[in-house]
Protein backbone atom coordinates (compact mmCIF):
# COMPACT_ATOMS: atom_id res chain seq x y z
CA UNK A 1 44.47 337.47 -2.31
CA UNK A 2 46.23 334.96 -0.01
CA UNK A 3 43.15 332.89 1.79
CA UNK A 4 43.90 332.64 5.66
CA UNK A 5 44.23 328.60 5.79
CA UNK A 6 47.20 328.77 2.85
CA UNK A 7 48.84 331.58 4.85
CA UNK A 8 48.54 329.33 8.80
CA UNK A 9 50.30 325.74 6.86
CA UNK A 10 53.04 328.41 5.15
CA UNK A 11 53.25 330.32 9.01
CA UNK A 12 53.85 326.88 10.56
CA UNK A 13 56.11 325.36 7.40
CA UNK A 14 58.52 328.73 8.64
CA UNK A 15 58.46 327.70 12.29
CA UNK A 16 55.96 330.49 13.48
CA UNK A 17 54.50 328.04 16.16
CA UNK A 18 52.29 331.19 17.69
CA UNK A 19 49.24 331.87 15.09
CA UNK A 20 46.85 334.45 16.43
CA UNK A 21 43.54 335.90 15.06
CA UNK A 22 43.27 339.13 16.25
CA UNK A 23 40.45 342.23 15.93
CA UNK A 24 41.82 345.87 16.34
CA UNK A 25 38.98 348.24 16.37
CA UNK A 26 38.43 351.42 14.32
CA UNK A 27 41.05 353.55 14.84
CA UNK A 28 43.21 352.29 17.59
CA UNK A 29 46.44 351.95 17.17
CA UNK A 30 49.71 351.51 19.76
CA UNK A 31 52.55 353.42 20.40
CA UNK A 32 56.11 352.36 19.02
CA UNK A 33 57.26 349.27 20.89
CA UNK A 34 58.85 346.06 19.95
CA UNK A 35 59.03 342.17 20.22
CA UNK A 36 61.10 339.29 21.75
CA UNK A 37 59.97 337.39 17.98
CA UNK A 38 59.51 338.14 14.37
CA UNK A 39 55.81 338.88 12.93
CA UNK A 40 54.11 337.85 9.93
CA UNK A 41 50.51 338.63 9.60
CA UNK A 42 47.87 338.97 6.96
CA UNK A 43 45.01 341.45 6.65
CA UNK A 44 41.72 339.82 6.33
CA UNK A 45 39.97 342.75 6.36
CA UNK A 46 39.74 346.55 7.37
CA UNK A 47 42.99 348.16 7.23
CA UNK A 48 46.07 347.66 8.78
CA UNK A 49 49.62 349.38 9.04
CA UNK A 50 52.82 349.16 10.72
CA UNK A 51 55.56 351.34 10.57
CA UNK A 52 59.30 351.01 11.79
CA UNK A 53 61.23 354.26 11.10
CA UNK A 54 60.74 355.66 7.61
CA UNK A 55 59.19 352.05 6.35
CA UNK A 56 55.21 352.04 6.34
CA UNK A 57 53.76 349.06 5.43
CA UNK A 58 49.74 350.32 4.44
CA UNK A 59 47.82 346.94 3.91
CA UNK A 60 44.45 345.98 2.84
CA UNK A 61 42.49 342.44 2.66
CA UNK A 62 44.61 339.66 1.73
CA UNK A 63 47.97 341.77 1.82
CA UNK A 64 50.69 340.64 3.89
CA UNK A 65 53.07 342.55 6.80
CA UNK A 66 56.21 341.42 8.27
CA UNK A 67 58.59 342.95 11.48
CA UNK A 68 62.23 341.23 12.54
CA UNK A 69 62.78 340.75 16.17
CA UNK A 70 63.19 343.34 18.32
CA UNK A 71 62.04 346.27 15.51
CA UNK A 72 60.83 349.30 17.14
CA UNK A 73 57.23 349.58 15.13
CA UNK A 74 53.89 351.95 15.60
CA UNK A 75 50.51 349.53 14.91
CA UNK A 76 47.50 350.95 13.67
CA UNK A 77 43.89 350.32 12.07
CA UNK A 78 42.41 352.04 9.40
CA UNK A 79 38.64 353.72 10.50
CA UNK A 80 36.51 350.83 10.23
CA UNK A 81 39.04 348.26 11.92
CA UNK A 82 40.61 345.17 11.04
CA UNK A 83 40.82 341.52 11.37
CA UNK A 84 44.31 339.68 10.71
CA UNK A 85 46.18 336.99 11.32
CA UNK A 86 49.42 336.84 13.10
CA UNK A 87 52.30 334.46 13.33
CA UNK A 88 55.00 334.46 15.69
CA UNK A 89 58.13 333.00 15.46
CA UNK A 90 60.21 332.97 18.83
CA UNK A 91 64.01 333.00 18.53
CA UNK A 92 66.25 330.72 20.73
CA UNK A 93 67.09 331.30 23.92
């Protein structure tokens, strides 16, 4: 299990300036859409997945997900929610 602090100093080491905690409640999830920056974030609990095209990535406490810049990507929590942490990592203008 990767422990949250570890995974924020490895976030910022990669140049994702933007760290976010964020809680997505049972169930909800968004439609497809995409970002101006590339994602990393870790599950710290509940269930989490993302999926771009045929690519699901299903993750669980202390697993990691990543999207690219601009990756057209569904988001959605498993039934009792989940907590994770999200870095950001703008491109250049």
């Amino acid at each position: 299990m990767t422990d949250a602090a570890g995974f924020e100093a490895a976030l910022r080491a990669d140049g994702f300036r933007e760290v976010v905690r964020r809680a997505v409640g049972a169930g909800e999830a968004l439609p497809e859409h995409d970002h101006a920056w590339d994602v990393r974030g870790l599950v710290l609990a509940g269930r989490f997945t993302v999926a771009a095209g045929d690519a699901v990535q299903e993750c669980g406490p202390g697993q990691v997900f990543t999207l690219s810049a601009g990756c057209r990507h569904t988001e959605a929590a498993g039934p009792e929610g989940a907590a994770i942490l999200v870095g950001r990592r703008h491109r250049p203008a």
